[in-house]
C-alpha atoms as a PDB file:
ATOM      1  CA  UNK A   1     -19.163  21.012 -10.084  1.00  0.00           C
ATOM      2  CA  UNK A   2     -16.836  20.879  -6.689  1.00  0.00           C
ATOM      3  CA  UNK A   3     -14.015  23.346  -7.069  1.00  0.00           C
ATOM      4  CA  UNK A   4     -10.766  21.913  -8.238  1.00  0.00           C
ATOM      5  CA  UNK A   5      -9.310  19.900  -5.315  1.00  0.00           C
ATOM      6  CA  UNK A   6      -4.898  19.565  -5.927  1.00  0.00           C
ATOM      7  CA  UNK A   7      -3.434  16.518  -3.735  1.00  0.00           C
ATOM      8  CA  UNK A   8      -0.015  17.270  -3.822  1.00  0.00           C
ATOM      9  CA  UNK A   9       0.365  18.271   0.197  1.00  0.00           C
ATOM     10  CA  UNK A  10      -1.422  16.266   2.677  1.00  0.00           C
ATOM     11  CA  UNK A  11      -4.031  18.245   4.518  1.00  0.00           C
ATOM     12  CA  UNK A  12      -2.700  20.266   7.529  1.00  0.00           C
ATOM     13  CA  UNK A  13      -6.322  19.499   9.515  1.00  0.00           C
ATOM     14  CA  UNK A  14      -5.952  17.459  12.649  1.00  0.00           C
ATOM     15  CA  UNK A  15      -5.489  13.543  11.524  1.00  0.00           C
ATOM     16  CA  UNK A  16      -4.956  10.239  13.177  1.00  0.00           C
ATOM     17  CA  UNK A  17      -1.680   8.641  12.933  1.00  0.00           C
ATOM     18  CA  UNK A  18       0.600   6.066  13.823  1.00  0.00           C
ATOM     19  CA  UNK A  19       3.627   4.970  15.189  1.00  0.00           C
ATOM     20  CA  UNK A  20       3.077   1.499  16.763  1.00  0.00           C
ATOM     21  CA  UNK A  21       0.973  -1.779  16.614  1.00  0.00           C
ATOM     22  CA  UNK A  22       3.728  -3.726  15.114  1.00  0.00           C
ATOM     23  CA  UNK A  23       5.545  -4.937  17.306  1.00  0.00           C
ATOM     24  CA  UNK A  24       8.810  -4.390  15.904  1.00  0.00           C
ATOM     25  CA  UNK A  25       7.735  -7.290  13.130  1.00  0.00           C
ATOM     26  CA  UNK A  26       7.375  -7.071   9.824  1.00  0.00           C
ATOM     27  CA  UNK A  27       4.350  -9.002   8.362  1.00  0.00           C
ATOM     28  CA  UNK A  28       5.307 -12.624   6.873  1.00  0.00           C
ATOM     29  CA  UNK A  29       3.788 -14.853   4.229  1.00  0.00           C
ATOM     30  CA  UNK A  30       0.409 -16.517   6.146  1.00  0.00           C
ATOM     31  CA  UNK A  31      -0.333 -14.040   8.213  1.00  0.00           C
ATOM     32  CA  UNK A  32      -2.350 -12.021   6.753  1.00  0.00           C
ATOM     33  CA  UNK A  33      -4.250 -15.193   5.372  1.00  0.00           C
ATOM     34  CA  UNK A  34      -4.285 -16.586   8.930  1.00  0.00           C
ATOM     35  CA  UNK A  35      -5.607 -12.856   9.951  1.00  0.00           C
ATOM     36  CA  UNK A  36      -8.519 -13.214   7.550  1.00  0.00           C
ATOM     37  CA  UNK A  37      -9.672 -16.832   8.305  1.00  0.00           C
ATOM     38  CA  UNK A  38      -9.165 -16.480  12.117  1.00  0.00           C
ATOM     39  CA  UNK A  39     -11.793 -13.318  12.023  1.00  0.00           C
ATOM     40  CA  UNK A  40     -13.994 -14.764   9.031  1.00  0.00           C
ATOM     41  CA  UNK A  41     -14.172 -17.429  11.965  1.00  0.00           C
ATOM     42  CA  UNK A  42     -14.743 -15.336  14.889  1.00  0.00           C
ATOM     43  CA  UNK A  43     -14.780 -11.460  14.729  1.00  0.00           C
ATOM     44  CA  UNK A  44     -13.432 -11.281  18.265  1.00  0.00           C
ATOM     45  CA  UNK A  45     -10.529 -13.440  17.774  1.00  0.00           C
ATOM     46  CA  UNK A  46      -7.710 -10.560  18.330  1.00  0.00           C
ATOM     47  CA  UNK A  47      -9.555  -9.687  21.625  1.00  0.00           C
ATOM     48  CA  UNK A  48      -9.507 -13.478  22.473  1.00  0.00           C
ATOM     49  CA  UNK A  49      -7.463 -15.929  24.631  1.00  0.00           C
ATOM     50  CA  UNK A  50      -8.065 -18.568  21.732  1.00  0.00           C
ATOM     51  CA  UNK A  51      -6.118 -15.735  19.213  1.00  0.00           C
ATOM     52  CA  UNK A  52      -2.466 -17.523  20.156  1.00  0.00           C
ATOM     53  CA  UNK A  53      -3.459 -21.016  19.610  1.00  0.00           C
ATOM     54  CA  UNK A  54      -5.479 -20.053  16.654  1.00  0.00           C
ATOM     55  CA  UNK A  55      -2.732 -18.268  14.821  1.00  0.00           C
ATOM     56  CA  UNK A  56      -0.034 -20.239  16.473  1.00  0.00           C
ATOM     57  CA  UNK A  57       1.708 -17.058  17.769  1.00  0.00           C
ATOM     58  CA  UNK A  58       2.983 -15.660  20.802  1.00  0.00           C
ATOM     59  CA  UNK A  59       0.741 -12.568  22.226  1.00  0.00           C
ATOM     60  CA  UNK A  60       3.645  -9.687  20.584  1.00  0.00           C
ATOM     61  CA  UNK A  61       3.010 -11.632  17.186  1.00  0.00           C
ATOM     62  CA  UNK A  62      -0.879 -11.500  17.826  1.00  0.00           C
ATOM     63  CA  UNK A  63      -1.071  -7.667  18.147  1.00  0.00           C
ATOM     64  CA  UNK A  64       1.403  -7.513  14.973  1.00  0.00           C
ATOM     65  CA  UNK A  65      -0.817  -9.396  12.705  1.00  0.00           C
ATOM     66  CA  UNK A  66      -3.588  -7.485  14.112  1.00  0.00           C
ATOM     67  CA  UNK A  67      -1.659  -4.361  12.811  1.00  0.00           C
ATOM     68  CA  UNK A  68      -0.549  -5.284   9.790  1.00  0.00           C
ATOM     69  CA  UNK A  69      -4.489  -6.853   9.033  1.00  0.00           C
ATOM     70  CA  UNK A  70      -5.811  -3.238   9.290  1.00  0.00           C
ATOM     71  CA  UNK A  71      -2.879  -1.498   7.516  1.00  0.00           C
ATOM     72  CA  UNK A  72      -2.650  -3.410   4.528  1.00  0.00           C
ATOM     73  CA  UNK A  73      -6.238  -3.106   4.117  1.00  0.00           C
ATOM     74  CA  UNK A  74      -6.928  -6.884   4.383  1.00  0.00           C
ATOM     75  CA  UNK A  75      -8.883  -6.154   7.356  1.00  0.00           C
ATOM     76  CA  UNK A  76     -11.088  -3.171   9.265  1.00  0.00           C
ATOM     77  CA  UNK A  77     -12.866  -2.455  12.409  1.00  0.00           C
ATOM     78  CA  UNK A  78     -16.283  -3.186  13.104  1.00  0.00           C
ATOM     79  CA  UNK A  79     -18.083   0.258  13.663  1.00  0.00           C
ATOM     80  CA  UNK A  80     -18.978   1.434  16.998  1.00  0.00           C
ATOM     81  CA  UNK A  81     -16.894  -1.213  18.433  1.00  0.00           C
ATOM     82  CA  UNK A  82     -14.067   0.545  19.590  1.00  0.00           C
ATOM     83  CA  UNK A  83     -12.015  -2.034  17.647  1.00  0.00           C
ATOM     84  CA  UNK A  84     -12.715  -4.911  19.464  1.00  0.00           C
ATOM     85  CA  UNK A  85     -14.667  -6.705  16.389  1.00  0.00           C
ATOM     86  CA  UNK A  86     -12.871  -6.696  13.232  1.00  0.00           C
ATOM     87  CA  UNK A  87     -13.821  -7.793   9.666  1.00  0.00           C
ATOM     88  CA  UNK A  88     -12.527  -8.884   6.329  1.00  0.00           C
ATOM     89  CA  UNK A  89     -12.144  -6.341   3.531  1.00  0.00           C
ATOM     90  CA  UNK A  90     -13.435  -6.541  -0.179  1.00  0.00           C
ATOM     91  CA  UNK A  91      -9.769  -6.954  -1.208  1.00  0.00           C
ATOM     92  CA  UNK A  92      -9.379  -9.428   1.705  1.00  0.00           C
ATOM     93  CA  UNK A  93     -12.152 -11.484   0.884  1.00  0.00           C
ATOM     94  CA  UNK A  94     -10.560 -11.269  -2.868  1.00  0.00           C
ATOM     95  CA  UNK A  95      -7.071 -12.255  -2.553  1.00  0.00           C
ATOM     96  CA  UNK A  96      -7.391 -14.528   0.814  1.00  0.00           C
ATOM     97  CA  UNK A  97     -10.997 -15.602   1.218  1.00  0.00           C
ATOM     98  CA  UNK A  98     -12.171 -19.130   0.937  1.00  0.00           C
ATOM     99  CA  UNK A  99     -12.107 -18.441  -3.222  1.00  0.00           C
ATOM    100  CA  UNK A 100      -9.775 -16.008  -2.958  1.00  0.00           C
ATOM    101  CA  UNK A 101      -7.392 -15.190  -5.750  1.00  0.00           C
ATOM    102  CA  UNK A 102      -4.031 -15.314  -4.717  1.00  0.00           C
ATOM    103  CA  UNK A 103      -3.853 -16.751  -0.701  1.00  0.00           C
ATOM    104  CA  UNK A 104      -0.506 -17.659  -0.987  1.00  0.00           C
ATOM    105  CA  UNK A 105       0.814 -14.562  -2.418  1.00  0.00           C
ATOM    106  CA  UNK A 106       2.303 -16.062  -5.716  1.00  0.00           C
ATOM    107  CA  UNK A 107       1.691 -13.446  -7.808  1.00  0.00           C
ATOM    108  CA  UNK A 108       3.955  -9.973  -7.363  1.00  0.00           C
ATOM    109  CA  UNK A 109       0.360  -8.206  -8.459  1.00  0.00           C
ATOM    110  CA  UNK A 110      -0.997  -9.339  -5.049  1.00  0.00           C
ATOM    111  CA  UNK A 111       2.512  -7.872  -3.691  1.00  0.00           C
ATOM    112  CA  UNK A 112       1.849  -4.370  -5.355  1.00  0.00           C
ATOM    113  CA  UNK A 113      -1.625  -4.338  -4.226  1.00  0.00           C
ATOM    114  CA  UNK A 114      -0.597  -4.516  -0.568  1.00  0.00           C
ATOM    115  CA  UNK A 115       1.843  -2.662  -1.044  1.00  0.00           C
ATOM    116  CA  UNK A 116      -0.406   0.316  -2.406  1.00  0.00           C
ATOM    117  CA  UNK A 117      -3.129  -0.377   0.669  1.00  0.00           C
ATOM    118  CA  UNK A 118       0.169  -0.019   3.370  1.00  0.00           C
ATOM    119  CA  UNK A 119       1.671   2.751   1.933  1.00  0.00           C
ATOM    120  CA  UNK A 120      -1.262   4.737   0.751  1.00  0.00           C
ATOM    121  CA  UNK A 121      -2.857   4.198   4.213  1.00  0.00           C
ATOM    122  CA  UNK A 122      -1.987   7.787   6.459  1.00  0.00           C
ATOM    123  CA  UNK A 123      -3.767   6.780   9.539  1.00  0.00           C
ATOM    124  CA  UNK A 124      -2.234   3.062  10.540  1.00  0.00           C
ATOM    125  CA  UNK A 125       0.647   3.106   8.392  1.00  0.00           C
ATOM    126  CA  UNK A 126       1.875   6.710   8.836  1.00  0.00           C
ATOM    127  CA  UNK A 127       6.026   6.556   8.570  1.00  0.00           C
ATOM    128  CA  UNK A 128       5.307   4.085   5.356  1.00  0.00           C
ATOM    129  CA  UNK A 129       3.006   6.791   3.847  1.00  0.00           C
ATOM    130  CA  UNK A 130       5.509   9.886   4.503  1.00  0.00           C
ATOM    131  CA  UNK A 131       8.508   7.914   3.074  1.00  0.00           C
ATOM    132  CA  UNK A 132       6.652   7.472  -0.212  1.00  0.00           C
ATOM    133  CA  UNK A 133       5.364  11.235  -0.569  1.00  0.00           C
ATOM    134  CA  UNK A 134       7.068  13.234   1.898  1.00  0.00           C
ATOM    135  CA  UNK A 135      11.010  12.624   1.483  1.00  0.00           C
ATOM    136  CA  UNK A 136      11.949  15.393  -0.823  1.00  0.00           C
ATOM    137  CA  UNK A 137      15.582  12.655  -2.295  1.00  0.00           C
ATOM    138  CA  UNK A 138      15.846   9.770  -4.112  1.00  0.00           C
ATOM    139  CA  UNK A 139      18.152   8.660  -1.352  1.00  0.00           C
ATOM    140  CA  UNK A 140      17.117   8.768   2.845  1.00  0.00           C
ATOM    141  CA  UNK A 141      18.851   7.401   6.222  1.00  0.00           C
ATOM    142  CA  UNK A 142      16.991   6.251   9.221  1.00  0.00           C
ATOM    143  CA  UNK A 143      18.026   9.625  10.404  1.00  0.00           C
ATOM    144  CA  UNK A 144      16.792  11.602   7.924  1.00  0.00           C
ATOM    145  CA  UNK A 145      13.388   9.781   7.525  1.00  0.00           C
ATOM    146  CA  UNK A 146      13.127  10.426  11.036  1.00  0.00           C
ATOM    147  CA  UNK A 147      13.627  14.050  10.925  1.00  0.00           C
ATOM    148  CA  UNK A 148      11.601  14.453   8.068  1.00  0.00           C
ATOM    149  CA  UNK A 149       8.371  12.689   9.771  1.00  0.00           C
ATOM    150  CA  UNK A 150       8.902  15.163  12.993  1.00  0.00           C
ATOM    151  CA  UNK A 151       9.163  18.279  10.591  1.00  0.00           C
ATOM    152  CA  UNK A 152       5.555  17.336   9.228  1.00  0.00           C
ATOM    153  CA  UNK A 153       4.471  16.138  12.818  1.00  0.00           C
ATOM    154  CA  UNK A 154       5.364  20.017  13.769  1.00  0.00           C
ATOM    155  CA  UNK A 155       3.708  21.560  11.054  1.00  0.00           C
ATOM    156  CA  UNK A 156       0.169  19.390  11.653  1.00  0.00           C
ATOM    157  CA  UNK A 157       0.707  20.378  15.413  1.00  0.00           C
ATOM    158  CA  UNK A 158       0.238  17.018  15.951  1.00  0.00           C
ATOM    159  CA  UNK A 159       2.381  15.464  19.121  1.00  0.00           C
ATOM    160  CA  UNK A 160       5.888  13.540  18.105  1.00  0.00           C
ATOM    161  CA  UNK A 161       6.710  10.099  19.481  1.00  0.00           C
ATOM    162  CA  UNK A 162       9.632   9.403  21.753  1.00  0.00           C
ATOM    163  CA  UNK A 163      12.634   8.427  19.778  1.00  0.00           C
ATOM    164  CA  UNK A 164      12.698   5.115  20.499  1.00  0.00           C
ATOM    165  CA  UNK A 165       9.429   4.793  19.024  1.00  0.00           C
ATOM    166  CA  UNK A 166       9.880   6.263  16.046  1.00  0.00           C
ATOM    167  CA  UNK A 167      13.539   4.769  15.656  1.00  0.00           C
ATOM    168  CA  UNK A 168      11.656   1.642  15.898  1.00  0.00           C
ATOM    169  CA  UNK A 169       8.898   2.352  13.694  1.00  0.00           C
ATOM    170  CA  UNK A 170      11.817   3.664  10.817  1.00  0.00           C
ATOM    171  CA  UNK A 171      13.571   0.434  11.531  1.00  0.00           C
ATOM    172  CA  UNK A 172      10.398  -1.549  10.462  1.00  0.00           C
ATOM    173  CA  UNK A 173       9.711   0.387   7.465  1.00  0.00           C
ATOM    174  CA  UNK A 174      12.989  -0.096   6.220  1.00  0.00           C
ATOM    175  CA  UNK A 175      13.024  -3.889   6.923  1.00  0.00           C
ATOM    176  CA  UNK A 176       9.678  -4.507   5.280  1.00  0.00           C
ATOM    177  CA  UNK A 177      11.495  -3.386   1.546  1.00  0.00           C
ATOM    178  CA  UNK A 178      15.305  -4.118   2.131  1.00  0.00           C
ATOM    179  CA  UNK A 179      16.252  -8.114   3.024  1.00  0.00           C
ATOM    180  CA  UNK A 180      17.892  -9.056   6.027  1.00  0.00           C
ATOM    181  CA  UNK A 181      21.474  -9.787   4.822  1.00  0.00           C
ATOM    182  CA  UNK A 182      20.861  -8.454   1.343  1.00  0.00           C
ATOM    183  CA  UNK A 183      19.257 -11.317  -0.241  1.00  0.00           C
ATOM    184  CA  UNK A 184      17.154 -10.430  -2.893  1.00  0.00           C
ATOM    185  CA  UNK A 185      15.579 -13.836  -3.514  1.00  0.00           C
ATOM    186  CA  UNK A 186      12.440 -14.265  -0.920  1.00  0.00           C
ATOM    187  CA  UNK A 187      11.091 -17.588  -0.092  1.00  0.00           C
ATOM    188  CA  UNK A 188       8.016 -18.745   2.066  1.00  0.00           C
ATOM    189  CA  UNK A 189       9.750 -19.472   5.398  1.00  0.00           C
ATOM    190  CA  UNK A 190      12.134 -16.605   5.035  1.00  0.00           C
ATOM    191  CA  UNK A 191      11.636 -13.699   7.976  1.00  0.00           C
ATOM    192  CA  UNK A 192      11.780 -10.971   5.926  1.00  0.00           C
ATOM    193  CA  UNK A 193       8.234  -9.048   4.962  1.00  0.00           C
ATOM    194  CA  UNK A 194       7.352 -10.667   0.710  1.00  0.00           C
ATOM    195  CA  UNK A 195       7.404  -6.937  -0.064  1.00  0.00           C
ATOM    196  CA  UNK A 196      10.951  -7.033  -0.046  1.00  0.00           C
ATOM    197  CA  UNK A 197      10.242  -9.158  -3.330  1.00  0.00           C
ATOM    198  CA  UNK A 198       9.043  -5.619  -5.095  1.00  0.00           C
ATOM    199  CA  UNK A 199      12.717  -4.326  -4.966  1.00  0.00           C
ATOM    200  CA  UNK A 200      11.056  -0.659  -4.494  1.00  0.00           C
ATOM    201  CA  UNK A 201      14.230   0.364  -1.199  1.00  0.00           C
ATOM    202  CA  UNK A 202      17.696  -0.342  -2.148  1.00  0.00           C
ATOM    203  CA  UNK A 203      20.458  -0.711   0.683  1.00  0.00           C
ATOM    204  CA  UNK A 204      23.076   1.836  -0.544  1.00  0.00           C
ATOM    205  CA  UNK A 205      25.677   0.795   2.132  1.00  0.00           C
ATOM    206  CA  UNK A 206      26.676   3.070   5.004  1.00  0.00           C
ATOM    207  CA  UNK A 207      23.366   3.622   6.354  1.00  0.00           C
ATOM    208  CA  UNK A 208      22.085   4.873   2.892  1.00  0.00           C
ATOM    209  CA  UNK A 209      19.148   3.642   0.955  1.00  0.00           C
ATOM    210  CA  UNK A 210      17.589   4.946  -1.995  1.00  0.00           C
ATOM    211  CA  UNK A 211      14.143   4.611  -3.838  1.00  0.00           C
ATOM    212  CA  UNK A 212      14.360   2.309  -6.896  1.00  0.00           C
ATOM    213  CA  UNK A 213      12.429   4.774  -9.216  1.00  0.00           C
ATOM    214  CA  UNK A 214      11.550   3.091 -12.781  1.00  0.00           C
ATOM    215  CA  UNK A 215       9.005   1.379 -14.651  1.00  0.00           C
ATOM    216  CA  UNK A 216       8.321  -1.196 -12.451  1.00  0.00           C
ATOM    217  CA  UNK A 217       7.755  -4.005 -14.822  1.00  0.00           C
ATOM    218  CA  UNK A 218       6.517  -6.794 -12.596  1.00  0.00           C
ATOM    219  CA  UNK A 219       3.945  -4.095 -12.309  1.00  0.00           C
ATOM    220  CA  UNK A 220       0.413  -5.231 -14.314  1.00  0.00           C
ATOM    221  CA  UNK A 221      -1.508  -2.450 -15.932  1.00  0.00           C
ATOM    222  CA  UNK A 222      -4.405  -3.602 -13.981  1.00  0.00           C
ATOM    223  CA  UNK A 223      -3.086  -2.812 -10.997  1.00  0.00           C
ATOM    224  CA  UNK A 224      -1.961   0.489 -11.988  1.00  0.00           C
ATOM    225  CA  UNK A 225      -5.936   0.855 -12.986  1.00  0.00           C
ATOM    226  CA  UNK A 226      -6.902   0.223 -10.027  1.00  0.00           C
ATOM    227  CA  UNK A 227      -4.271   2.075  -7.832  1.00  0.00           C
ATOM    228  CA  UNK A 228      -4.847   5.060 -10.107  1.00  0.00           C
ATOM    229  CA  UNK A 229      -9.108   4.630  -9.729  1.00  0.00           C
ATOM    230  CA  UNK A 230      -8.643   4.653  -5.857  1.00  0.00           C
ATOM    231  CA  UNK A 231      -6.436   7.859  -5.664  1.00  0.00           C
ATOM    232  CA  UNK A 232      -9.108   9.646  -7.819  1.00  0.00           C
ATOM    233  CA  UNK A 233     -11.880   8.401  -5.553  1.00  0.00           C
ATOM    234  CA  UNK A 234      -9.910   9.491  -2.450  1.00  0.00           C
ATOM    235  CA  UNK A 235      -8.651  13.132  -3.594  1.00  0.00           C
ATOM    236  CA  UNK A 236     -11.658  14.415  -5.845  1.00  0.00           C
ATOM    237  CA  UNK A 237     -14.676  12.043  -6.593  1.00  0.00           C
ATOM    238  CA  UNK A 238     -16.226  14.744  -8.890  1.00  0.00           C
ATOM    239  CA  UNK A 239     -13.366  15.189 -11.057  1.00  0.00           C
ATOM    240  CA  UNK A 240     -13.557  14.758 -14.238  1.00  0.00           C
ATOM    241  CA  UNK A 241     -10.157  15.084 -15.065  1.00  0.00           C
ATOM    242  CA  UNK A 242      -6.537  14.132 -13.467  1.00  0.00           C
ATOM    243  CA  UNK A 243      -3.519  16.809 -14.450  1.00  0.00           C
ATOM    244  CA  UNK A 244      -0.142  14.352 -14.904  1.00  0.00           C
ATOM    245  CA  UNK A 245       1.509  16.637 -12.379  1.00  0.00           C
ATOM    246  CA  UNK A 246      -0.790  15.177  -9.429  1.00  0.00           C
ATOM    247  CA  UNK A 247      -0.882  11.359 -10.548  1.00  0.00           C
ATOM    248  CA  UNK A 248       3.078  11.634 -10.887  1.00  0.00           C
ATOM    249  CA  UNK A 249       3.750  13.765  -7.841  1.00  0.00           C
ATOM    250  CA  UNK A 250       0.750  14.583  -5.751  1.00  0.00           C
ATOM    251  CA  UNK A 251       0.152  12.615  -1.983  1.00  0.00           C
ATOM    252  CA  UNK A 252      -0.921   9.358  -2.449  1.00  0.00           C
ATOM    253  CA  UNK A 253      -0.390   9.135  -6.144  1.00  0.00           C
ATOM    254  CA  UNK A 254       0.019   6.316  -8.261  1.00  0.00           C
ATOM    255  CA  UNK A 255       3.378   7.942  -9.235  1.00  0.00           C
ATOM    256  CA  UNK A 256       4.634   8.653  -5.540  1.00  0.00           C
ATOM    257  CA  UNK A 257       3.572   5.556  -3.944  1.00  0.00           C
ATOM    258  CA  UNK A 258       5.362   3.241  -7.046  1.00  0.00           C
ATOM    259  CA  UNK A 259       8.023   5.188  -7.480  1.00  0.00           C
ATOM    260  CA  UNK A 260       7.577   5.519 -11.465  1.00  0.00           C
ATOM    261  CA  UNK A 261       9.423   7.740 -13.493  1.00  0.00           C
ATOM    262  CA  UNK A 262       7.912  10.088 -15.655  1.00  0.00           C
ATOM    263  CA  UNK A 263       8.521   8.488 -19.158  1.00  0.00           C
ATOM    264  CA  UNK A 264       6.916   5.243 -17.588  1.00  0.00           C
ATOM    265  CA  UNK A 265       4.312   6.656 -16.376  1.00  0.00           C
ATOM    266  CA  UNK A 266       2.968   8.054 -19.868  1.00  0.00           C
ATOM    267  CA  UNK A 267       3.735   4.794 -21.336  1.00  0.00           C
ATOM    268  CA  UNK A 268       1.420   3.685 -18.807  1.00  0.00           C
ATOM    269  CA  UNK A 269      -1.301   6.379 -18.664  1.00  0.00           C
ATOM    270  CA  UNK A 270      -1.097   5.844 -22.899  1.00  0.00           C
ATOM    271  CA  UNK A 271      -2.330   2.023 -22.716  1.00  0.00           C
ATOM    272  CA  UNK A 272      -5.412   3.562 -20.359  1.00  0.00           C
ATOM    273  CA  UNK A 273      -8.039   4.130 -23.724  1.00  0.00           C
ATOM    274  CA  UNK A 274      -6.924   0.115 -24.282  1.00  0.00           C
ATOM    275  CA  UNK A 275      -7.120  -1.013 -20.453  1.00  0.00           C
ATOM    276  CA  UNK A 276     -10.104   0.676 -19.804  1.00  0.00           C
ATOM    277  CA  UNK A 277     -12.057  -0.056 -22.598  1.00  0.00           C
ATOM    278  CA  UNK A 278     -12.250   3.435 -23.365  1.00  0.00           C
ATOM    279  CA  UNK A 279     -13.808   4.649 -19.846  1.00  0.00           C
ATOM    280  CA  UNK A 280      -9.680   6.435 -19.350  1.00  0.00           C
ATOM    281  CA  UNK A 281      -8.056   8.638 -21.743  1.00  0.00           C
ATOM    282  CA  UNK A 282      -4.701  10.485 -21.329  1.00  0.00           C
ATOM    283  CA  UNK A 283      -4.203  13.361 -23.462  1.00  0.00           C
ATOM    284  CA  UNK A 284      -1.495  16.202 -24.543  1.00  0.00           C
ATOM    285  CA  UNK A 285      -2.744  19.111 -26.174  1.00  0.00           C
ATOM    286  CA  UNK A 286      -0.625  22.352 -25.701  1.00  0.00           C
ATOM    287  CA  UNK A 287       1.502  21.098 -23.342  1.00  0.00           C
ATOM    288  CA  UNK A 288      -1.505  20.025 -21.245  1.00  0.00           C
ATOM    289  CA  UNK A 289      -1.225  16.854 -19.727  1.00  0.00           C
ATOM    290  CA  UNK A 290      -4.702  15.055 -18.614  1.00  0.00           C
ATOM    291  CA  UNK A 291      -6.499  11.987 -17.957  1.00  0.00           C
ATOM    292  CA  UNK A 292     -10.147  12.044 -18.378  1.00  0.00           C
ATOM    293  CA  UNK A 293     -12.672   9.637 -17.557  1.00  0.00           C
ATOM    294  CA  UNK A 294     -15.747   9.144 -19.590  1.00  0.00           C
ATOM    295  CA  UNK A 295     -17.915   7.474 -16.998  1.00  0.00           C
ATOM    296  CA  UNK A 296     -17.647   5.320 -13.783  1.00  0.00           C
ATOM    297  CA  UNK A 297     -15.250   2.242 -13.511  1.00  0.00           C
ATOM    298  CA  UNK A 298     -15.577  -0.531 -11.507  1.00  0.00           C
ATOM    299  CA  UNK A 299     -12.122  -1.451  -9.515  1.00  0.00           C
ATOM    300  CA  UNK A 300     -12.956  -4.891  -8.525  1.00  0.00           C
ATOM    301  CA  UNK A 301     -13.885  -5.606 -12.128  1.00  0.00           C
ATOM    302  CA  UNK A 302     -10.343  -5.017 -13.458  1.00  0.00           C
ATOM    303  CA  UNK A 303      -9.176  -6.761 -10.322  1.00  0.00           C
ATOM    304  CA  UNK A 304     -11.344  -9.971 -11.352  1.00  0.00           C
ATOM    305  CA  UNK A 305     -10.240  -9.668 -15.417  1.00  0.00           C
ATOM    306  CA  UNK A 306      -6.705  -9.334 -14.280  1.00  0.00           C
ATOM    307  CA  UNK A 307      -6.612 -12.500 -11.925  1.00  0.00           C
ATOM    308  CA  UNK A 308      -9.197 -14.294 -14.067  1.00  0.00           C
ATOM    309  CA  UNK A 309      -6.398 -13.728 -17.057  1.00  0.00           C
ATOM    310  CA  UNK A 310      -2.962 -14.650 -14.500  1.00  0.00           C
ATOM    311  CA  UNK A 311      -0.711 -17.361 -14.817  1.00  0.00           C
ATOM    312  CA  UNK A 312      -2.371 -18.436 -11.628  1.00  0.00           C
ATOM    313  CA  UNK A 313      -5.211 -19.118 -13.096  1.00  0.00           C
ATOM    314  CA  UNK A 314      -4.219 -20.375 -16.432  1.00  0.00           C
ATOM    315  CA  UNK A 315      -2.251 -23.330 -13.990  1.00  0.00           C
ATOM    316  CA  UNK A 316      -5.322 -23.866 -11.938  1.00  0.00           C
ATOM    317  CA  UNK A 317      -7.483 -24.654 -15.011  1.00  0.00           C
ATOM    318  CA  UNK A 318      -9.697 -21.745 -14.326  1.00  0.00           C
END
């Protein structure tokens, strides 16, 4: 059995990461939908003089729903294509493909889900990763972030971004949770980013904002499943147990990346025997805290059972 792999410091090894490729936008409702169709359509559509008319976009915009196609997940690069061809996801084909599950974003599952992908996703996304699992308080400034992300740039030996790049990469993070003006309420033609509907960054005044850490109610099991599944896969495949300590704390975690507290969580990792079927237990013996598995289980499949079981598809007939 692989020795015991513990995820709760990223690894110090050389890694790609990011600081651009959005323009300065956040992403908006429809364009990660028009992302999908426009390459289910023609791979080479970002590369493309036709991308602007297609998406209905000026050229910034293009390259920013580009971005924010490969950092939420929704899309990836062709291999051996230097990026020029692009493709739909399994999750992009589920939630905007022709049958997809949730195009228009109606459900705040869909919202979590891409919100996991983003923030969970080092290489494309990197300031939205370190927020989640690097910043040490409950409460952060632009400043601070910013410092913070150049501390761990330094200690990778990786080379740090000028600071207007990474003043305008913090800016975008921050506008992607917290609503222009304060409003809470998101509609369809509103500018802000729909994660702002999760609530997860609160604007504290002053230049202050602060992690809303709870039990995220609009939260479905499911989606915890899954989130929880796909930070197993990524940090130790041939596990066959999860301490709490790294699902609650460790980089990437289901705990980190939703901002749950620790009395939620076990409420959560308790319903995993029901969830699961049985496949996920959580235990506490001696003070021990650990989820087992007791076989392989299928993401996509709780994905389908979810949406297959939404209000969505109880008012589509399905």
């Amino acid at each position: 059995m692989a020795p015991r792999q513990t995820p709760c410091k990223p690894e110090t090894r050389a890694q790609a990461v990011s600081f651009s490729g959005h323009e300065t936008f956040v992403f908006r409702y429809g364009w990660l939908k028009k992302a999908l169709d426009g390459v289910i359509q023609d791979s080479h559509l970002f590369t493309s003089d036709r991308a602007m008319v297609v998406l209905g976009v000026g050229k910034n915009m293009v390259r920013s729903i580009r971005h924010w196609g490969l950092a939420t997940r929704i899309l990836a690069e062709e291999p051996r294509t230097r990026g020029l061809e692009l493709k739909p996801t399994e999750i992009g084909h589920f939630l905007f493909g022709p049958s997809g599950h949730d195009p228009y974003l109606e459900d705040v599952n869909s919202l979590w889900l891409l919100h996991w992908n983003l923030a969970t996703n080092e290489q494309r996304a990197t300031s939205w990763c370190w927020a989640f699992n690097l910043l040490a308080s409950g409460e952060f400034t632009r400043e601070s972030l910013g410092s913070t992300i150049i501390s761990e740039l330094t200690r990778r030996n990786a080379k740090v971004p000028s600071q207007n790049s990474l003043r305008r990469d913090v800016d975008c993070l921050v506008r992607t949770y917290v609503a222009s003006g304060g409003q809470k309420v998101v509609v369809e033609d509103s500018l802000d980013c729909p994660l702002v509907e999760l609530d997860l960054i609160e604007d504290e005044g002053s230049g202050v904002f602060r992690f809303r850490r709870g039990p995220q109610s609009s939260l479905a099991d499911a989606i915890f499943v899954c989130a929880l599944v796909d930070f197993w896969q990524r940090t130790g495949p041939d596990r066959e147990s999860l301490a709490f300590s790294d699902v609650a704390y460790g980089f990437g975690s289901p705990g980190a990346t939703f901002k749950l507290d620790e009395n939620s969580l076990v409420e959560r990792l308790e319903r995993l025997e029901q969830v699961t079927s049985g496949v996920l237990l959580y235990t506490e013996t001696a003070g021990l805290k650990q989820v087992y598995r007791r076989g392989g289980l299928n993401a996509s499949d709780v994905l389908e059972r979810y949406y297959a079981s939404s209000s969505l598809a109880v008012l589509a007939g399905v």
